[in-house]
C-alpha atoms as a PDB file:
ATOM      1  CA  UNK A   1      22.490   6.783 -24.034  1.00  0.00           C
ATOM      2  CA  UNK A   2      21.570   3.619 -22.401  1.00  0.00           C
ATOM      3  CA  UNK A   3      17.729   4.439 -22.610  1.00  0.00           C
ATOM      4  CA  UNK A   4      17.917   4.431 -26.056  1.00  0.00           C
ATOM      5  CA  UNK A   5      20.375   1.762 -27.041  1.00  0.00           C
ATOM      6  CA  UNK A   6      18.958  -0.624 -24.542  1.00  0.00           C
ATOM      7  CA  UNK A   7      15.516  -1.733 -22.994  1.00  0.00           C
ATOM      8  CA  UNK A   8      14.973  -0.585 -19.880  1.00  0.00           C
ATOM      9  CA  UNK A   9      12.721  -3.301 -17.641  1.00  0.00           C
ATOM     10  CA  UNK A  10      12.299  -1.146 -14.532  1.00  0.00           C
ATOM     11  CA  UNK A  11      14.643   0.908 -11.833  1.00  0.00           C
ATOM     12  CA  UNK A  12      15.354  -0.892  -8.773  1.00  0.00           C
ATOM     13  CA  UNK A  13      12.430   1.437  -6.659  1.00  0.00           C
ATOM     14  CA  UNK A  14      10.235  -0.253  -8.982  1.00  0.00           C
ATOM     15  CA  UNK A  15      10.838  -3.328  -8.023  1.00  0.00           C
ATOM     16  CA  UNK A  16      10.857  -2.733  -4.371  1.00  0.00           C
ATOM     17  CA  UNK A  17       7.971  -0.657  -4.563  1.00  0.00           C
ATOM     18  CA  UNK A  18       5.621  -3.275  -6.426  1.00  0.00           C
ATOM     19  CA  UNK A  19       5.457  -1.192 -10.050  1.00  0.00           C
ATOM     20  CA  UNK A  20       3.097   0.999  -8.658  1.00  0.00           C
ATOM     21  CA  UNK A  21       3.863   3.793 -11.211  1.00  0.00           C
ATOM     22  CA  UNK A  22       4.671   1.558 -13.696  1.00  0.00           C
ATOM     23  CA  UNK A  23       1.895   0.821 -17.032  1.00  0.00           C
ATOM     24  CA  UNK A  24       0.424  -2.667 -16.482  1.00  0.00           C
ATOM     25  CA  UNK A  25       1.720  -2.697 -12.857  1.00  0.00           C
ATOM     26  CA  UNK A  26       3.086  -5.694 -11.372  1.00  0.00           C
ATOM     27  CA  UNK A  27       1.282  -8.162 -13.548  1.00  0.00           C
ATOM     28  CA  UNK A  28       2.706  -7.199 -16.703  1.00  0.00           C
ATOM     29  CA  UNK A  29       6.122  -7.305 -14.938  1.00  0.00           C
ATOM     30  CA  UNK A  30       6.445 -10.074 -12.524  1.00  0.00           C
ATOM     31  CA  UNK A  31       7.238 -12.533 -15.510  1.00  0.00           C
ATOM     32  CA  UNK A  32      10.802 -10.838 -15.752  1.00  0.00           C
ATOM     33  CA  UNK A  33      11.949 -11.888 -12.347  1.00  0.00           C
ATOM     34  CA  UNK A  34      12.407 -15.605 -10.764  1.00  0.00           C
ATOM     35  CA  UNK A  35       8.938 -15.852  -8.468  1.00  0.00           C
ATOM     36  CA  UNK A  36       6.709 -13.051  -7.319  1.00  0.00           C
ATOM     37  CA  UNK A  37       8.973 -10.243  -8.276  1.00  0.00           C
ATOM     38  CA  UNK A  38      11.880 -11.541  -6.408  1.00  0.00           C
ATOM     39  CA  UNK A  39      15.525 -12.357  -7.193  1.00  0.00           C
ATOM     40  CA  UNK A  40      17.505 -15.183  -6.291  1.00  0.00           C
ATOM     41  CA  UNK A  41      21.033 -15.054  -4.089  1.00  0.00           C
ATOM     42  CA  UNK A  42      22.991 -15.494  -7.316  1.00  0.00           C
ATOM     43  CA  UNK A  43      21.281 -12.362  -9.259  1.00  0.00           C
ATOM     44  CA  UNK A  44      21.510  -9.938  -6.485  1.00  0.00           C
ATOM     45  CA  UNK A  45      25.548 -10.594  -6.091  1.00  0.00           C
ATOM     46  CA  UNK A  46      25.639 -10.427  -9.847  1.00  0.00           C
ATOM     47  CA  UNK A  47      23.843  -7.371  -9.816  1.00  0.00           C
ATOM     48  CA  UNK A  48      25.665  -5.785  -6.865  1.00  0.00           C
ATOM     49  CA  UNK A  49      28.957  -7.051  -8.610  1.00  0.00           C
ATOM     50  CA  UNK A  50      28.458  -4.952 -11.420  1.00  0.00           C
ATOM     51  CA  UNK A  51      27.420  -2.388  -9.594  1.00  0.00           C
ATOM     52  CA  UNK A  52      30.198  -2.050  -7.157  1.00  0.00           C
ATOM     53  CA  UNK A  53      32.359  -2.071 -10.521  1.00  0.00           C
ATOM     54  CA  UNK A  54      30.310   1.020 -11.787  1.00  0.00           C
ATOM     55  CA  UNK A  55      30.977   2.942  -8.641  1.00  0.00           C
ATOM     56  CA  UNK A  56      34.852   1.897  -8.677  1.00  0.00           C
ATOM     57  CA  UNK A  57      35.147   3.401 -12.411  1.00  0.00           C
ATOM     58  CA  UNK A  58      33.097   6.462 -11.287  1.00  0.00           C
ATOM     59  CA  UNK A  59      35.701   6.834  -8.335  1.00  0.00           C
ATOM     60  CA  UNK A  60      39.072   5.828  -9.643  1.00  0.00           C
ATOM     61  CA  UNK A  61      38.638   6.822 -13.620  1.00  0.00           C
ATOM     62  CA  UNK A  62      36.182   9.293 -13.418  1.00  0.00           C
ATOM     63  CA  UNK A  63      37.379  10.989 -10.315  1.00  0.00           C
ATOM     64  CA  UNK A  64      33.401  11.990  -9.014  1.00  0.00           C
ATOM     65  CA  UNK A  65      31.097  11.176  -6.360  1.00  0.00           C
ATOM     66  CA  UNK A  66      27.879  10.222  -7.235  1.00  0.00           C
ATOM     67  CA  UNK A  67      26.213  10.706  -4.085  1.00  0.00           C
ATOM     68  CA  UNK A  68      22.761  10.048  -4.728  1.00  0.00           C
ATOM     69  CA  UNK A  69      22.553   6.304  -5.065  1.00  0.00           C
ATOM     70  CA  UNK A  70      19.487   5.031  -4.071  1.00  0.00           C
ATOM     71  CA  UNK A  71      16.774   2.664  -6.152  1.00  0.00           C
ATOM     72  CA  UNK A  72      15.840   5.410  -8.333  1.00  0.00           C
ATOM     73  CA  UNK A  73      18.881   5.405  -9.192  1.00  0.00           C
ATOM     74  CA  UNK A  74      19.314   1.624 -10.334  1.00  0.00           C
ATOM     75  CA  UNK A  75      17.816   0.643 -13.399  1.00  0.00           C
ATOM     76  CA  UNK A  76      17.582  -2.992 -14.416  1.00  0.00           C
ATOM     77  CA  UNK A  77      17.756  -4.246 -18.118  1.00  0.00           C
ATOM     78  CA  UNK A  78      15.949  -6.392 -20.369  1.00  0.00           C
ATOM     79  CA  UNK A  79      18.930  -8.855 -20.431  1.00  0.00           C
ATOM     80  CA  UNK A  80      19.421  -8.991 -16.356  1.00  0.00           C
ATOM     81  CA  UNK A  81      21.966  -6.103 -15.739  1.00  0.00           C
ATOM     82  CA  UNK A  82      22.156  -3.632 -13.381  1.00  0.00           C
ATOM     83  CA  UNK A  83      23.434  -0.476 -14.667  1.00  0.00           C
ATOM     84  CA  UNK A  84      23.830   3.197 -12.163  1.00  0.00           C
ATOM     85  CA  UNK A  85      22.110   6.330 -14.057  1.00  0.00           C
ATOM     86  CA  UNK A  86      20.807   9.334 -11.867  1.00  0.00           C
ATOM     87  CA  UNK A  87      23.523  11.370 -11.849  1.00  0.00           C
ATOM     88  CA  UNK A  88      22.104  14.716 -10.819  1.00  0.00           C
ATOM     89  CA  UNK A  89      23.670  15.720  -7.775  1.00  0.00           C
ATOM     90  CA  UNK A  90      27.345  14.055  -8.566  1.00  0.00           C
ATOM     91  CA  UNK A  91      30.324  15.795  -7.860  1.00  0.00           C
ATOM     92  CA  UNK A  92      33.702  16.245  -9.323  1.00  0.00           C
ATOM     93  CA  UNK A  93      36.545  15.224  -6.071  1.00  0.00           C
ATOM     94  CA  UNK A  94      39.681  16.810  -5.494  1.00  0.00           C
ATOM     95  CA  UNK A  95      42.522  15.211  -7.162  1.00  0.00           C
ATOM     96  CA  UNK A  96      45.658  13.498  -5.272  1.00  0.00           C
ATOM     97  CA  UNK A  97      45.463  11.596  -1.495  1.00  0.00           C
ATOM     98  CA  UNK A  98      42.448  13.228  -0.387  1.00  0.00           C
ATOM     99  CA  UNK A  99      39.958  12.241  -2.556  1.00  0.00           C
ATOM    100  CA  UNK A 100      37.057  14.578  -1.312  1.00  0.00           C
ATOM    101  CA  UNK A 101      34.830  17.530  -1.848  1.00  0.00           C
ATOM    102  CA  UNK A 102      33.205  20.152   0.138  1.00  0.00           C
ATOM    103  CA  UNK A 103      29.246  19.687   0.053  1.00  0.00           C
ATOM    104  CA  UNK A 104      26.896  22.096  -1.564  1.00  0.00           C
ATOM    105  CA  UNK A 105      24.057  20.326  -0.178  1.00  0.00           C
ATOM    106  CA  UNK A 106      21.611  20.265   2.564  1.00  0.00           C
ATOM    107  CA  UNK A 107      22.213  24.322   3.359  1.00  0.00           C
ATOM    108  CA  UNK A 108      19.339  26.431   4.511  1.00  0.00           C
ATOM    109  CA  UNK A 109      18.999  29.894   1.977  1.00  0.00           C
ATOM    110  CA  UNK A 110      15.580  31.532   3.806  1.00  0.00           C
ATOM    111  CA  UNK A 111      12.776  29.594   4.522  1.00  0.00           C
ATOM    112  CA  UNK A 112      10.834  29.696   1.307  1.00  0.00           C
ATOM    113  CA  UNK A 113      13.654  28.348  -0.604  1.00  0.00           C
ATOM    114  CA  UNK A 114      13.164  24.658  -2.010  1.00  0.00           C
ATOM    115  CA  UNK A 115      15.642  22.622  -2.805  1.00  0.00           C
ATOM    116  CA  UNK A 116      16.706  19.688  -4.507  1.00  0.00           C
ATOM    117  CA  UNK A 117      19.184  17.633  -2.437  1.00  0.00           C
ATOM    118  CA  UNK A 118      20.484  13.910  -2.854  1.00  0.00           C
ATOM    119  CA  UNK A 119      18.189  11.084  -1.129  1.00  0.00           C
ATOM    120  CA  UNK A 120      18.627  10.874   2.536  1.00  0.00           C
ATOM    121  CA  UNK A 121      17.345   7.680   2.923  1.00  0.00           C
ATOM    122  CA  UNK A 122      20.236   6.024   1.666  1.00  0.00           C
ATOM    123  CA  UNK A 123      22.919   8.997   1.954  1.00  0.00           C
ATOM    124  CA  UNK A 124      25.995   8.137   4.763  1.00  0.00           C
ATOM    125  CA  UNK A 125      25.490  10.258   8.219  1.00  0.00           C
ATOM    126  CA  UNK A 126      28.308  12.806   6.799  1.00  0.00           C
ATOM    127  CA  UNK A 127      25.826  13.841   3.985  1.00  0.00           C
ATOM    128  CA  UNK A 128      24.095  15.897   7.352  1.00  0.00           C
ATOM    129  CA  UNK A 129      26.712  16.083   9.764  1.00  0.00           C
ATOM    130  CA  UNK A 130      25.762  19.198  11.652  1.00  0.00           C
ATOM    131  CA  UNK A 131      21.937  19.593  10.449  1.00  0.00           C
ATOM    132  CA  UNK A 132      21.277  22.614   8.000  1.00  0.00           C
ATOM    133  CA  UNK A 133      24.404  25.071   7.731  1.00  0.00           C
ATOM    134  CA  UNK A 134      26.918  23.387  10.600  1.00  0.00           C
ATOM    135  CA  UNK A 135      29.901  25.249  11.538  1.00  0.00           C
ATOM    136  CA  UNK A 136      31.966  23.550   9.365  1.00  0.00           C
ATOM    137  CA  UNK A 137      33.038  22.258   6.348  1.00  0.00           C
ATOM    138  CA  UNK A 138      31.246  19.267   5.389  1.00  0.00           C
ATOM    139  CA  UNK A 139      33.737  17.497   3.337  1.00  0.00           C
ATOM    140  CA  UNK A 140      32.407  14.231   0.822  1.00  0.00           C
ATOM    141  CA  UNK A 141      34.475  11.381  -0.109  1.00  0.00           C
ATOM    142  CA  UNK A 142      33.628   7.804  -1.719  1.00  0.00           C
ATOM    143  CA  UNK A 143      32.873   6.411   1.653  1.00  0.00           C
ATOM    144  CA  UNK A 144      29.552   8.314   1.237  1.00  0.00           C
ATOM    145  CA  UNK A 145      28.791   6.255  -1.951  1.00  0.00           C
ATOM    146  CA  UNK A 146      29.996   2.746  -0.336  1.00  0.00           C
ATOM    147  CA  UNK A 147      27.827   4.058   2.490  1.00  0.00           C
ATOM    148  CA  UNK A 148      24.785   4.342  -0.341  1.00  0.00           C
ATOM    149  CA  UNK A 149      25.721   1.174  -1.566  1.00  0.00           C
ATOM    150  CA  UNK A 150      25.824  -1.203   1.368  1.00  0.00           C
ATOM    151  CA  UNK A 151      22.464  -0.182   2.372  1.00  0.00           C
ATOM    152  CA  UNK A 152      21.318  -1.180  -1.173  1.00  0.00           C
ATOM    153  CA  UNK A 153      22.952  -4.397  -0.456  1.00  0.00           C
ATOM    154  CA  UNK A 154      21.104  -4.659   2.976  1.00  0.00           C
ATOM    155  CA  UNK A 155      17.331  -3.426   1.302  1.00  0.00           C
ATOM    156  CA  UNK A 156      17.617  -6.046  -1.358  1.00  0.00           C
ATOM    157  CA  UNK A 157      18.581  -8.489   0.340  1.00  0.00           C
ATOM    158  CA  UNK A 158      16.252  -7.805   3.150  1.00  0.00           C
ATOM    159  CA  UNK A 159      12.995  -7.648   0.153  1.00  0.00           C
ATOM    160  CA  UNK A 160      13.954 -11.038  -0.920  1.00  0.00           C
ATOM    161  CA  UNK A 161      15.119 -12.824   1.741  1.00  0.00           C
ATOM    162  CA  UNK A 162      13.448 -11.553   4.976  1.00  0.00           C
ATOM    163  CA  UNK A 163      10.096 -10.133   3.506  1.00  0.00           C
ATOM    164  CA  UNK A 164       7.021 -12.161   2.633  1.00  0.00           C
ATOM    165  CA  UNK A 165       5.209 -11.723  -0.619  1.00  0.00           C
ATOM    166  CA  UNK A 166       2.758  -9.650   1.498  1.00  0.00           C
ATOM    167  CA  UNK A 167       5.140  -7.768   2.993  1.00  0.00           C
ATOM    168  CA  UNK A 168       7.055  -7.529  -0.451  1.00  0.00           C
ATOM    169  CA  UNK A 169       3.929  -6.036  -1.587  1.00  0.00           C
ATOM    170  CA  UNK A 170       4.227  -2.591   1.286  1.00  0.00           C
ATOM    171  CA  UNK A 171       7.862  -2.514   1.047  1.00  0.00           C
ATOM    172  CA  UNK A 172       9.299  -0.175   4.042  1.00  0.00           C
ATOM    173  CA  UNK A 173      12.363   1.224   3.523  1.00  0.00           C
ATOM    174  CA  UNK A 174      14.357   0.471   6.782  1.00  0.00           C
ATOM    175  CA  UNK A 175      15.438   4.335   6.484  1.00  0.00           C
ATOM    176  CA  UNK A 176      12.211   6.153   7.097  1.00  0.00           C
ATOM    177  CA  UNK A 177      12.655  10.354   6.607  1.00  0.00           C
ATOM    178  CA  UNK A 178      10.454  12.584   6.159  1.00  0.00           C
ATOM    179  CA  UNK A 179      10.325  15.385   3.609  1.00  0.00           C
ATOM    180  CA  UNK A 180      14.121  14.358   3.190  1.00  0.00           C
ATOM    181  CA  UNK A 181      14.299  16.449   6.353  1.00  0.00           C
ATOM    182  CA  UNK A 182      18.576  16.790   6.946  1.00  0.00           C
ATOM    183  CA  UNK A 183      17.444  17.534  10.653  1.00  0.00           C
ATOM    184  CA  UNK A 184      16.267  13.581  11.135  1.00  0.00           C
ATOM    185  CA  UNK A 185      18.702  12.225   9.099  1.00  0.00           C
ATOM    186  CA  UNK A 186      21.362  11.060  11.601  1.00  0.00           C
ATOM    187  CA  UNK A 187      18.684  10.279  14.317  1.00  0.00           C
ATOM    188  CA  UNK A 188      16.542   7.970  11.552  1.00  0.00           C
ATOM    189  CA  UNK A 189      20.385   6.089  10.716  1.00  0.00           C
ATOM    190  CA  UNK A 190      20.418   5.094  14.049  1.00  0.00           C
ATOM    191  CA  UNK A 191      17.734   2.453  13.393  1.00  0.00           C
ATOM    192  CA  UNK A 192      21.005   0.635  11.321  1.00  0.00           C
ATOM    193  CA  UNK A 193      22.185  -0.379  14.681  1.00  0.00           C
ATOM    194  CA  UNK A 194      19.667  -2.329  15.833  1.00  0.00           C
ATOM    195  CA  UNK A 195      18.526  -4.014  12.423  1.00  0.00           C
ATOM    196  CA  UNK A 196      18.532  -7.633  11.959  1.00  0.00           C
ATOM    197  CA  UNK A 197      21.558  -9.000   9.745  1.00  0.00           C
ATOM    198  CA  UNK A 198      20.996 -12.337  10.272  1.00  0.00           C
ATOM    199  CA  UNK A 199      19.667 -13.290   7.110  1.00  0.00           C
ATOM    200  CA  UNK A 200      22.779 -11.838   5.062  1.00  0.00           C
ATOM    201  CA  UNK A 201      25.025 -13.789   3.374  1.00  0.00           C
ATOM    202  CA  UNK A 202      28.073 -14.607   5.071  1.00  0.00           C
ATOM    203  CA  UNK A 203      30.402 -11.885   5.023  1.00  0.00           C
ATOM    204  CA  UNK A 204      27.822  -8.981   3.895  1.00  0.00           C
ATOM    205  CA  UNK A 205      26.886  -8.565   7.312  1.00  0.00           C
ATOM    206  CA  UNK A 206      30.653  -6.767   7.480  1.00  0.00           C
ATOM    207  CA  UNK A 207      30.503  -5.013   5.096  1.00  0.00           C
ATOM    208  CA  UNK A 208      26.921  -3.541   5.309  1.00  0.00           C
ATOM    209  CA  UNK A 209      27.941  -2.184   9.570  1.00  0.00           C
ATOM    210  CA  UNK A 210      31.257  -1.298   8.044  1.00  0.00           C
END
């Protein structure tokens, strides 16, 4: 309902990717953000504020996963708020203490079979464990979305803090997989270890290697 009741500015991948697929492009949206389509310290924790909020109601009222967030999965209003939408591949969790779900996702059916499956690039290493059909049970839980959602905190934060405008411009994500290929997905996390986290805020650093 929100894309009807409510202006939508952009999605979060539009931002980070420069409104390439966006009418006008970035010149008919740079105007919305604070200088060259960045956002200041103080809009990113109010954005990631109310989006950390979203994901508790999803998890504690709702009782579902929504394991796919990513940018496209962000959209930004006209009055400044964040809101979660993209809700395609969420998940009803068990009920009581254990609080998870067996996947459906990321399991080979023949060859010719395509699938569409949750967005690696920001999906937590369990998401995969075991490449294409593992022996076992791959079992969800909402540490996949906090997962998901640190790494948003780490990408924005990196675009507006670390990046140039020039580098803003060919934004990277620090994720890089291929064809959303489950068989590179754990190897392609492992570039988390070695990123910089110097420029976080104090305190997000934690919770983004957490």
């Amino acid at each position: 309902m929100v894309f009807t009741t409510e202006r939508i500015v952009c999605s979060l991948a539009d931002l980070l990717y420069n409104f390439d697929q966006i009418p006008g492009g970035v010149a008919h949206h740079v105007d919305f953000f604070e200088t060259n389509g960045a956002l200041s310290e103080i809009e990113i924790s109010r954005a990631f504020l109310l989006l950390a909020q979203g994901v508790q109601y999803l998890h504690n009222v709702q009782r579902r996963l929504h394991l796919n967030l990513c940018p496209e999965s962000v959209v930004i209003t006209s009055s400044g708020l964040w809101k979660i939408c993209g809700f395609g591949f969420s998940l009803d969790f068990a009920q009581g203490d254990l609080q998870r779900i067996a996947s459906p996702y990321f399991l080979k059916q023949g060859n010719r079979e395509v699938r569409l499956e949750p967005d690696l690039m920001y999906a937590a290493p369990e998401c995969t464990d075991g490449g294409y059909n593992p022996p076992g049970t791959r079992f969800l839980s909402p540490a996949c979305d906090a997962f998901s959602l640190s790494l948003l905190f780490y990408e924005v934060y990196r675009f507006n803090l670390r990046m140039s405008s020039r580098d803003r411009a060919h934004f990277t994500p620090t994720v890089n997989i291929t064809y959303n290929d489950a068989s590179q997905h754990i190897l392609a996390l492992d570039v988390l270890r070695h990123a910089d986290y110097s420029f976080l805020p104090s305190g997000i650093d934690r919770l983004v290697t957490n």
